[in-house]
C-alpha atoms as a PDB file:
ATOM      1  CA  UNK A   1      29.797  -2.182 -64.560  1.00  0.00           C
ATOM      2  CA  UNK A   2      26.498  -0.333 -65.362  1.00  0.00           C
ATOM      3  CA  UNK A   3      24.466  -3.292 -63.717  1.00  0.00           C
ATOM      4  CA  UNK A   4      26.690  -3.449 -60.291  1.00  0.00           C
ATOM      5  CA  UNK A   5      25.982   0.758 -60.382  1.00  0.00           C
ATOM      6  CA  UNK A   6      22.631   0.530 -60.597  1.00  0.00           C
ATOM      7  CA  UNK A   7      22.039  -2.101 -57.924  1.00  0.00           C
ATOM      8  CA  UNK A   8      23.868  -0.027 -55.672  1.00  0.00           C
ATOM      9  CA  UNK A   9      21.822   2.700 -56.609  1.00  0.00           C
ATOM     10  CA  UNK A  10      18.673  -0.088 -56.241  1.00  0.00           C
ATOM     11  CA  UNK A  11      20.044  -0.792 -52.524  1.00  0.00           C
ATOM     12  CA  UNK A  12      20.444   2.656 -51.505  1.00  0.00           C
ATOM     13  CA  UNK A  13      17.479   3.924 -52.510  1.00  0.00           C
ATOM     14  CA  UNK A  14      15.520   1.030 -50.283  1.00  0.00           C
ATOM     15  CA  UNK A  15      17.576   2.035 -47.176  1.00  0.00           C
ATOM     16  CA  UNK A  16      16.788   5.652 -47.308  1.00  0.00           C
ATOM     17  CA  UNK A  17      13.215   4.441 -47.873  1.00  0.00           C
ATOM     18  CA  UNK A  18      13.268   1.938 -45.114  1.00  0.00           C
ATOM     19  CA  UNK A  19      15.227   4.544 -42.455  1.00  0.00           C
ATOM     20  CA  UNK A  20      11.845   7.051 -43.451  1.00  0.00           C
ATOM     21  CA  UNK A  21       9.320   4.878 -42.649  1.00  0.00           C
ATOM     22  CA  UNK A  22      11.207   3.537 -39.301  1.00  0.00           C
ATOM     23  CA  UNK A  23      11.596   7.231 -38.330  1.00  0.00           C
ATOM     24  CA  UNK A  24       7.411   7.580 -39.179  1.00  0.00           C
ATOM     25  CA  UNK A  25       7.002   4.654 -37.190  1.00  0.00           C
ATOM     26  CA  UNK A  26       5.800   5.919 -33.417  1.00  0.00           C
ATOM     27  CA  UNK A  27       7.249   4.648 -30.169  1.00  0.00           C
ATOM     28  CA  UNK A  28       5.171   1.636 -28.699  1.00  0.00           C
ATOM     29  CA  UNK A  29       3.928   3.187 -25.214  1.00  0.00           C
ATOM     30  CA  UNK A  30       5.226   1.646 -22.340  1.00  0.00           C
ATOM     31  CA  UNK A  31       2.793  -1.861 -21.193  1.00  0.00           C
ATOM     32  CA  UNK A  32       1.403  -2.290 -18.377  1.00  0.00           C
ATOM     33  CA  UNK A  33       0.754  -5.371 -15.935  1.00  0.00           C
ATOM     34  CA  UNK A  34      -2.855  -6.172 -15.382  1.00  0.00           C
ATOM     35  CA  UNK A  35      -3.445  -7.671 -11.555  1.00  0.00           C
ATOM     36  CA  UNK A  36      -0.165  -9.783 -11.518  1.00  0.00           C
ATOM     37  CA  UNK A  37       1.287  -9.175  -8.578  1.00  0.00           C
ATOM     38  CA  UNK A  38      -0.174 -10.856  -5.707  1.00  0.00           C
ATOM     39  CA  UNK A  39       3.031 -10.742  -3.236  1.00  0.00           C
ATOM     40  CA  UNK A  40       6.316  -8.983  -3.420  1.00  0.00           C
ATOM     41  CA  UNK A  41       7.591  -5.988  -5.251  1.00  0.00           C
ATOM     42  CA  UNK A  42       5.691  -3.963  -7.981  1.00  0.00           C
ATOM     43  CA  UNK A  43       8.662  -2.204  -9.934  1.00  0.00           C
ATOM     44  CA  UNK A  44       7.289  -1.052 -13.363  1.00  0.00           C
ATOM     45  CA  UNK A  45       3.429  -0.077 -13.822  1.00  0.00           C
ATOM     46  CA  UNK A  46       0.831  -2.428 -12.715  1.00  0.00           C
ATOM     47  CA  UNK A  47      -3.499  -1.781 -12.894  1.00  0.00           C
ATOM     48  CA  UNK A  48      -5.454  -3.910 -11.126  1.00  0.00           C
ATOM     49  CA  UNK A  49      -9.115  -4.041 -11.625  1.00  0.00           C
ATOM     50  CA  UNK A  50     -12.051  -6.638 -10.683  1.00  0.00           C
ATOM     51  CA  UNK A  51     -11.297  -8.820  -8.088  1.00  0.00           C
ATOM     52  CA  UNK A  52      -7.681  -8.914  -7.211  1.00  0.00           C
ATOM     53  CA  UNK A  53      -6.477 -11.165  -3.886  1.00  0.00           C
ATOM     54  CA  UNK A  54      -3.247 -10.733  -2.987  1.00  0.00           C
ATOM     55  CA  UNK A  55      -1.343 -13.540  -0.886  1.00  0.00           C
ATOM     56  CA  UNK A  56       1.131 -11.177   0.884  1.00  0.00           C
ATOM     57  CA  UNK A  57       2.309  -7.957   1.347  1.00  0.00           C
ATOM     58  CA  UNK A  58       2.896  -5.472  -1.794  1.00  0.00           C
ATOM     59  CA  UNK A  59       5.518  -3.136  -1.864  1.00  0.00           C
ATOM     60  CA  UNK A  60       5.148  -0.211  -4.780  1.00  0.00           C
ATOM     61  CA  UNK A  61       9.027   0.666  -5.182  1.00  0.00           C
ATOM     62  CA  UNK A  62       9.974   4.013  -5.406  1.00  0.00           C
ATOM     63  CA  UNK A  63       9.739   5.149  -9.601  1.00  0.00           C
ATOM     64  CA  UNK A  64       7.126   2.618  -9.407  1.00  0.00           C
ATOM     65  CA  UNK A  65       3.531   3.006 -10.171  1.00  0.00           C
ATOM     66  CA  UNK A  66       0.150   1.002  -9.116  1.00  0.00           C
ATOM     67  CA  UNK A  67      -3.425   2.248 -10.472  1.00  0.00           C
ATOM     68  CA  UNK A  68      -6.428   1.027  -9.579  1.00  0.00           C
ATOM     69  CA  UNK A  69      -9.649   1.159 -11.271  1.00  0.00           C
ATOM     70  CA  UNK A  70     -13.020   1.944 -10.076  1.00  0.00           C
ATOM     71  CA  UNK A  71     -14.932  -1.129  -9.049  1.00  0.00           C
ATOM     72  CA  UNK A  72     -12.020  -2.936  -8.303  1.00  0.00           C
ATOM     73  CA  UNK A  73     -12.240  -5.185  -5.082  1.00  0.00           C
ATOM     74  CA  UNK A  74      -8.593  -6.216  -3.115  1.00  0.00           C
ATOM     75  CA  UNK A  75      -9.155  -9.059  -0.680  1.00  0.00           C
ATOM     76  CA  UNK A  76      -6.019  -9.106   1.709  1.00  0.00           C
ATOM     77  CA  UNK A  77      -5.249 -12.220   3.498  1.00  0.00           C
ATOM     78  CA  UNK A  78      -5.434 -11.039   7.836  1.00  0.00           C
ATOM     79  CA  UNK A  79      -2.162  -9.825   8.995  1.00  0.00           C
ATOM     80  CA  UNK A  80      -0.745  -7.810   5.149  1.00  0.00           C
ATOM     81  CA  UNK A  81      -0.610  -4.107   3.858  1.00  0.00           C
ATOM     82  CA  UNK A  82       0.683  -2.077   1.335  1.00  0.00           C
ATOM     83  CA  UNK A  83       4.182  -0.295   1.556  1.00  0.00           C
ATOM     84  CA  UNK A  84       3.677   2.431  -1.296  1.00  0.00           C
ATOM     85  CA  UNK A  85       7.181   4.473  -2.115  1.00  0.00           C
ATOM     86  CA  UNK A  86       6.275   5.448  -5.731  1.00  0.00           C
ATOM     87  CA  UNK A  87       3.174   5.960  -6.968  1.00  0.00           C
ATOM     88  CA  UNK A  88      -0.745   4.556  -5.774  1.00  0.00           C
ATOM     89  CA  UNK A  89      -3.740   6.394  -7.907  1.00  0.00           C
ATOM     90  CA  UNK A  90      -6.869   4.742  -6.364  1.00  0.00           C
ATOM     91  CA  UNK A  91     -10.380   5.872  -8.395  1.00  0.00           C
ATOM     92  CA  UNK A  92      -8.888   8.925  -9.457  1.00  0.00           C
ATOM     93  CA  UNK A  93      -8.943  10.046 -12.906  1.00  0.00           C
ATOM     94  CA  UNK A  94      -6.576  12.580 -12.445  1.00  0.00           C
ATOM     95  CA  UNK A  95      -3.617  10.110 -11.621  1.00  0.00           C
ATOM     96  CA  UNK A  96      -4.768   8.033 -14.700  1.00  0.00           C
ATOM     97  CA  UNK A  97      -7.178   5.322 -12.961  1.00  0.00           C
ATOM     98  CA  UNK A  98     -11.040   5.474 -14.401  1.00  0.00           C
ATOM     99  CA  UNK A  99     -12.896   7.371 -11.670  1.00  0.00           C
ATOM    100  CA  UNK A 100     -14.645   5.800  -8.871  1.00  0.00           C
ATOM    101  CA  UNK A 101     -18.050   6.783  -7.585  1.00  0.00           C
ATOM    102  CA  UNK A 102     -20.221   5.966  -4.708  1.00  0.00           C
ATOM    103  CA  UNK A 103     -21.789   2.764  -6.230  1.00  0.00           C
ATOM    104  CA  UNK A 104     -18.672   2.505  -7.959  1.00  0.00           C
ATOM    105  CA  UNK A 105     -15.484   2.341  -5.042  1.00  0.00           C
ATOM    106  CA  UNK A 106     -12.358   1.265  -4.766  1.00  0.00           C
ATOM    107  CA  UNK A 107     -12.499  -1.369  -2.070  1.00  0.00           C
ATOM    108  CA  UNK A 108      -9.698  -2.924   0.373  1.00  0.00           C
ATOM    109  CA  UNK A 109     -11.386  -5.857   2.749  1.00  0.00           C
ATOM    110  CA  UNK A 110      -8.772  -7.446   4.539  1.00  0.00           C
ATOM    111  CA  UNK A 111      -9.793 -10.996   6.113  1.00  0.00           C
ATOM    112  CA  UNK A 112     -10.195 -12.219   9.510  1.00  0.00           C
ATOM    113  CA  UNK A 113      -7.342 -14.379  11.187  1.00  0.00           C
ATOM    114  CA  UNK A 114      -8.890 -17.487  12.709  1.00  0.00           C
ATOM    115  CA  UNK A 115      -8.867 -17.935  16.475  1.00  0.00           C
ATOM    116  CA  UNK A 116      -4.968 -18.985  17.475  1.00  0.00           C
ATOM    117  CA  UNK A 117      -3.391 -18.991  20.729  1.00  0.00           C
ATOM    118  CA  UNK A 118      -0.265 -17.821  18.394  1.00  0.00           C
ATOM    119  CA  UNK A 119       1.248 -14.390  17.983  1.00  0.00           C
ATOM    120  CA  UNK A 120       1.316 -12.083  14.889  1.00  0.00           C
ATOM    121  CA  UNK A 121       4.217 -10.212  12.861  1.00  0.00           C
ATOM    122  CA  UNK A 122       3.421  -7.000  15.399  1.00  0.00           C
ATOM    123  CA  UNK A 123       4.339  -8.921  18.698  1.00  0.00           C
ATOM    124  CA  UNK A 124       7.863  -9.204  18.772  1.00  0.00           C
ATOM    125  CA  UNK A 125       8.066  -5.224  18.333  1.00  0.00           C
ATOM    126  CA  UNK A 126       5.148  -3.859  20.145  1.00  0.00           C
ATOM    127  CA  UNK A 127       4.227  -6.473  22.487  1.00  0.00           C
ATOM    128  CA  UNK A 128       0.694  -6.144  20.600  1.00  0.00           C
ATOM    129  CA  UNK A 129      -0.112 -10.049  19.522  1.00  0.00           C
ATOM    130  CA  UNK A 130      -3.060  -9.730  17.541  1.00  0.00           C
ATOM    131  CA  UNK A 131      -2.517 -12.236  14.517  1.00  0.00           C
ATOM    132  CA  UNK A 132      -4.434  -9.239  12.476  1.00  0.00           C
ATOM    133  CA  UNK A 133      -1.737  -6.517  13.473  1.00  0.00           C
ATOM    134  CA  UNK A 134      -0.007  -5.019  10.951  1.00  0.00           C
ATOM    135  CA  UNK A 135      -3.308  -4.778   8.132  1.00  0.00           C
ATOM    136  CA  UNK A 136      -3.042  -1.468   6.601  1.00  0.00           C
ATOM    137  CA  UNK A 137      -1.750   1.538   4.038  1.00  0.00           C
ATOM    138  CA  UNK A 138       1.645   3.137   4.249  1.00  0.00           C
ATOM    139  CA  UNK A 139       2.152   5.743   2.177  1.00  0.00           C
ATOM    140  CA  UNK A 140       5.867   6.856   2.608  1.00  0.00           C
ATOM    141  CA  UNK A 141       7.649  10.268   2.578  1.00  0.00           C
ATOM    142  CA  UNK A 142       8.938   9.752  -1.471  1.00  0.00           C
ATOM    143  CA  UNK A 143       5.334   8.607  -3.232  1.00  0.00           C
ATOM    144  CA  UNK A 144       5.220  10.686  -6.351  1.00  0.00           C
ATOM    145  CA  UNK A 145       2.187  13.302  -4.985  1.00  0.00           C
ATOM    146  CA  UNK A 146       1.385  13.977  -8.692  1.00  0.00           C
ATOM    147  CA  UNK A 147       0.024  10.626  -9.328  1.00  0.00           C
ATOM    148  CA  UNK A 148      -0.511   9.120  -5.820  1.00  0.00           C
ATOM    149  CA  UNK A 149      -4.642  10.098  -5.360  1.00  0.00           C
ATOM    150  CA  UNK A 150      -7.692   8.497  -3.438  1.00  0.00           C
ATOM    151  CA  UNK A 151     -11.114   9.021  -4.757  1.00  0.00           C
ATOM    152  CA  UNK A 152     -14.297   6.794  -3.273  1.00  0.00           C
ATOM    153  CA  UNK A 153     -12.019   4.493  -1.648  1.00  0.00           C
ATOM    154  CA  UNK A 154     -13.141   2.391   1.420  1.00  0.00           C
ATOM    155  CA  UNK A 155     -11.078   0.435   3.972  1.00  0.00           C
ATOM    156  CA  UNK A 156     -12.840  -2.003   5.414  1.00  0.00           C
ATOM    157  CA  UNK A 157     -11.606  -4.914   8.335  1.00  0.00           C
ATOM    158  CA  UNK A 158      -7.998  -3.546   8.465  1.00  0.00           C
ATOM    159  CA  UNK A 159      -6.829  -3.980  11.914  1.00  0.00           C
ATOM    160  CA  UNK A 160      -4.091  -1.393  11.616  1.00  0.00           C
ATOM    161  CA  UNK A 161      -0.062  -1.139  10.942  1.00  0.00           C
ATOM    162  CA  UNK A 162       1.975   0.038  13.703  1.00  0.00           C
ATOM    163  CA  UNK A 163       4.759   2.914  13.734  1.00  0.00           C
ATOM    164  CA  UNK A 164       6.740   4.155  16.180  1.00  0.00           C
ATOM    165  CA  UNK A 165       6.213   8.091  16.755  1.00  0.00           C
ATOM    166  CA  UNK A 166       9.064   9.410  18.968  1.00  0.00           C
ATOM    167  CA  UNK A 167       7.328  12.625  19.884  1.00  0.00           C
ATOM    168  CA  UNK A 168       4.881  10.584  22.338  1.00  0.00           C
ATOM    169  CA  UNK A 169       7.377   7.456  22.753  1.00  0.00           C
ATOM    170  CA  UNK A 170       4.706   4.812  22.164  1.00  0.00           C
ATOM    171  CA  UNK A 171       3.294   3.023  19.249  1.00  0.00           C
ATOM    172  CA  UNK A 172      -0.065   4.292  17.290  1.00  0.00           C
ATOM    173  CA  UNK A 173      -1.856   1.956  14.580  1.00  0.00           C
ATOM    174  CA  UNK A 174      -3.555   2.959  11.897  1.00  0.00           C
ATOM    175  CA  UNK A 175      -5.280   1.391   8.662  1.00  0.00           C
ATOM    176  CA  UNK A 176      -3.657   4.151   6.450  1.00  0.00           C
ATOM    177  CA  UNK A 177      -0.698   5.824   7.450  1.00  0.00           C
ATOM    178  CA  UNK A 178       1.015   9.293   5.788  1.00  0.00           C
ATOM    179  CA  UNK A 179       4.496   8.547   6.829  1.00  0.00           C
ATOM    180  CA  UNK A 180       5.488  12.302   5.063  1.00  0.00           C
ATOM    181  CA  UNK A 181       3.248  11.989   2.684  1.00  0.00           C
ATOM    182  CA  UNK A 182       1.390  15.069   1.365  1.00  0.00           C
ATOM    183  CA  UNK A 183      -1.396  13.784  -0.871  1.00  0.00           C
ATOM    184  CA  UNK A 184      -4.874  14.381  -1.609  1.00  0.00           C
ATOM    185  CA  UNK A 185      -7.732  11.983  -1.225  1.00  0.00           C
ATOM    186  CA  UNK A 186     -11.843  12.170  -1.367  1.00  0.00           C
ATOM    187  CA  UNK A 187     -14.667  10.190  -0.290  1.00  0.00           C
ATOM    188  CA  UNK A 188     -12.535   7.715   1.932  1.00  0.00           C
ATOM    189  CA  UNK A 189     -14.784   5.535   3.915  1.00  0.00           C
ATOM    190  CA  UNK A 190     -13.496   3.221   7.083  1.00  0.00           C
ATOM    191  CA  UNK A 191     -15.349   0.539   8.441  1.00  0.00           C
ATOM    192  CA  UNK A 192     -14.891  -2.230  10.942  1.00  0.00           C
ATOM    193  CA  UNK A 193     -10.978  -1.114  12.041  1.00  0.00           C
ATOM    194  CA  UNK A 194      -9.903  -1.972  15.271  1.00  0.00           C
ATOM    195  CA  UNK A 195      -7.589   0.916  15.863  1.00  0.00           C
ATOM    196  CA  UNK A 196      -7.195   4.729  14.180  1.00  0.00           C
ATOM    197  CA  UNK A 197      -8.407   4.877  10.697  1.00  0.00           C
ATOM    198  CA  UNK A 198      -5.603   7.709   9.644  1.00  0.00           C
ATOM    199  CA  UNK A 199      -2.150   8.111  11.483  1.00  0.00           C
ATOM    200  CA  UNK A 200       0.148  11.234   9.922  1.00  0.00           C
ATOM    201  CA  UNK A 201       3.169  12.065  10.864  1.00  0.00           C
ATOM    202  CA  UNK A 202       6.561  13.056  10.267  1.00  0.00           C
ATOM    203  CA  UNK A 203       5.550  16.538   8.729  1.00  0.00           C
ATOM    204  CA  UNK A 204       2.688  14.713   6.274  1.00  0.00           C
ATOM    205  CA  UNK A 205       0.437  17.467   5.322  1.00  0.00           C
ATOM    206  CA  UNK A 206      -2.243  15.522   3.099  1.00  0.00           C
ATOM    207  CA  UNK A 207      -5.775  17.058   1.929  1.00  0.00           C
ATOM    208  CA  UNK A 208      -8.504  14.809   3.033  1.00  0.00           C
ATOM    209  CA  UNK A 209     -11.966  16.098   1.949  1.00  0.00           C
ATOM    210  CA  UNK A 210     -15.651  14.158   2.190  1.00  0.00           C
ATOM    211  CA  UNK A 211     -14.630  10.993   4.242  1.00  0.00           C
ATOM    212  CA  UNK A 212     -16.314   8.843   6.594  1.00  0.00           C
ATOM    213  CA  UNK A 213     -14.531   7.860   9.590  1.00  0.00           C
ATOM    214  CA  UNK A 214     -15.573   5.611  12.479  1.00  0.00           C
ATOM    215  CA  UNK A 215     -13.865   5.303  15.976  1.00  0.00           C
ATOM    216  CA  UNK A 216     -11.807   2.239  16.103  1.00  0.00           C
ATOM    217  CA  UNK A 217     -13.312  -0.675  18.053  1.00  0.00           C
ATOM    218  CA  UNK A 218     -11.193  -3.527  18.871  1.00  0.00           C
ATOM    219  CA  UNK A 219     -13.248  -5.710  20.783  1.00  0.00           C
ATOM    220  CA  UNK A 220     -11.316  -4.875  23.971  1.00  0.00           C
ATOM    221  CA  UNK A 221     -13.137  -1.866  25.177  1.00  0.00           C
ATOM    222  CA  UNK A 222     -10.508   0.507  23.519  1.00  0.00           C
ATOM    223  CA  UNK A 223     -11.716   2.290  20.852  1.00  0.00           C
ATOM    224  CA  UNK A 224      -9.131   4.488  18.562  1.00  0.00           C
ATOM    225  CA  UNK A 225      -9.638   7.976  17.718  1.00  0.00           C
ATOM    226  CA  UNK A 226     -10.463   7.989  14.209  1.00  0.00           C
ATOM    227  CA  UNK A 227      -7.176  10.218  13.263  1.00  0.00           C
ATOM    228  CA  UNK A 228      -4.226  10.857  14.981  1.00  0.00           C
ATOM    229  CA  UNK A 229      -1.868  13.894  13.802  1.00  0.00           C
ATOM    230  CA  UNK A 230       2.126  13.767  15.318  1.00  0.00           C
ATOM    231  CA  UNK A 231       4.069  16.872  14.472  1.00  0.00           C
ATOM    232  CA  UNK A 232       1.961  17.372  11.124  1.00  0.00           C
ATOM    233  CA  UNK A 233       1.992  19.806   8.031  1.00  0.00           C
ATOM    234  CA  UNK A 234       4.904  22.116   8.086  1.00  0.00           C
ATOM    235  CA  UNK A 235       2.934  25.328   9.233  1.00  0.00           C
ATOM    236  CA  UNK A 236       2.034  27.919   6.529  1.00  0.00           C
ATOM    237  CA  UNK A 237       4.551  25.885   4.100  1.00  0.00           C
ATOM    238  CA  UNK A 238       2.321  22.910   4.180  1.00  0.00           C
ATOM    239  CA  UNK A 239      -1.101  22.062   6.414  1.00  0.00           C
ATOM    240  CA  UNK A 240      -2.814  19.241   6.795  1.00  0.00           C
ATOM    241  CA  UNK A 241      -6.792  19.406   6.199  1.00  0.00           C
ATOM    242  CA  UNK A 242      -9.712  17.523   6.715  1.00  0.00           C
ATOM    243  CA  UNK A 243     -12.965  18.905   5.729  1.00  0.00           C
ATOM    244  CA  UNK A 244     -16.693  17.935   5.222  1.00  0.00           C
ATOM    245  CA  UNK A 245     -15.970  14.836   6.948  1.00  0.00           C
ATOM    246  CA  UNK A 246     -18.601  12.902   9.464  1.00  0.00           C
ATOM    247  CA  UNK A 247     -17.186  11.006  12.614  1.00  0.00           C
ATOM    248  CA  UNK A 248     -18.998   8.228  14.090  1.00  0.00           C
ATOM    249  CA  UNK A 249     -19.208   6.066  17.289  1.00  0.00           C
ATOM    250  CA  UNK A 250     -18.420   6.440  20.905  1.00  0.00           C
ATOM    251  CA  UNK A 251     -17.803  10.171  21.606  1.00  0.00           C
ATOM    252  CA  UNK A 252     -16.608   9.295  25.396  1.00  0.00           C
ATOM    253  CA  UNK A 253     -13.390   7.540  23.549  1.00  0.00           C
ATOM    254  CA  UNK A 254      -9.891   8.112  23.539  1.00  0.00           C
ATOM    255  CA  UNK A 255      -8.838  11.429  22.156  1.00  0.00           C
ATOM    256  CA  UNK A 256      -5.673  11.239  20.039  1.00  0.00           C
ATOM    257  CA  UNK A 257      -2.865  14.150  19.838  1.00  0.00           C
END
């Protein structure tokens, strides 16, 4: 009797000592996915960093969250873009990426389609048959502002993603769009686009400080303005800004509204 008390006793004692040491024990932190997606749906937390080429287009569900690091390179195959609902920190060490620089950037390069008499994704829609229609950045209405930021980040070949802005009843392109979405970027640079480098719309009041824009220059004597605004900010509540910015290319081109 004596012996089966004191191995209960024995056994109890180890369980309150093992339930201590689980309760010391912290929580793991939640992992992240280094550069795995190159098509589809990023649901969790991804980072991407080095060279990253992506096969297709990349959707950032909404909850979701994509970082990417400072030096990083995405190649984009002609004709794909980025759908961001959730969460996008690009170079900026306040949304948890390691900060970008000028010798240092966050790079996009999308790649040329080859010469094809056939028609791209855009056609059916806009009647625009470019096989490179449709390259860009959207960043929609529900991105999570706190940790959706652009620092030294450069587009460069996009031909643009079209949206429909019922205000002018027509189509505008753009490389990055801010469909709603009230973010803050610095040191965005744009080169070689063929239509506007920024469209905003639908209230998007974003903060867009230190960039380098060029007019758009499709090859067919149109050239873009470099930003287009449609019904933007939401007047003292919310205004959109661009400051300390430089503009570049033909000034006789078309003037967006």
């Amino acid at each position: 009797m004596r012996i089966e008390q004191r191995t209960t006793s024995l056994i109890f004692v180890l369980i309150l000592i093992f339930s201590t040491i689980l309760v010391m024990i912290p929580a793991l932190p939640v992992s992240s996915a280094y550069n795995e997606t190159s098509v589809g749906t990023i649901t969790g937390t991804e980072e991407w960093q080095g060279v990253h080429t992506l096969q297709g287009d990349i959707v950032v569900a909404e909850g979701a969250t994509l970082i990417i690091h400072a030096g990083t390179t995405v190649n984009f195959p002609n004709g794909a873009f980025i759908d961001v609902e959730g969460a996008l920190c690009a170079g900026s060490s306040a949304c948890g990426a390691n900060p970008a620089s000028t010798g240092s950037p966050v790079r996009f390069i999308w790649t040329d389609a080859p010469v094809s008499n056939q028609t791209g994704r855009c056609y059916s829609a806009t009647g625009n048959p470019d096989l490179n229609c449709g390259e860009g950045m959207i960043l929609r209405s529900t991105v999570d502002t706190a940790l959706t930021k652009f620092s030294f980040v450069t587009f460069d070949g996009a031909y643009g993603t079209p949206t429909f802005i019922q205000s002018n009843n027509n189509w505008a392109f753009g490389a990055l769009m801010f469909d709603g979405a009230s973010v803050e970027t610095d040191h965005l640079t744009f080169s070689n686009i063929n239509t506007s480098n920024i469209v905003i719309f639908d209230s998007a009041a974003p903060s867009i400080t230190d960039g380098t824009f060029v007019l758009g220059t499709d090859g067919q004597g149109w050239d873009a303005s470099s930003i287009r605004a449609y019904e933007a900010g939401l007047g003292i509540l919310s205004t959109l800004r661009i400051t300390n910015s430089a503009f570049t290319g033909n000034p006789q081109a078309e003037c967006g509204t």
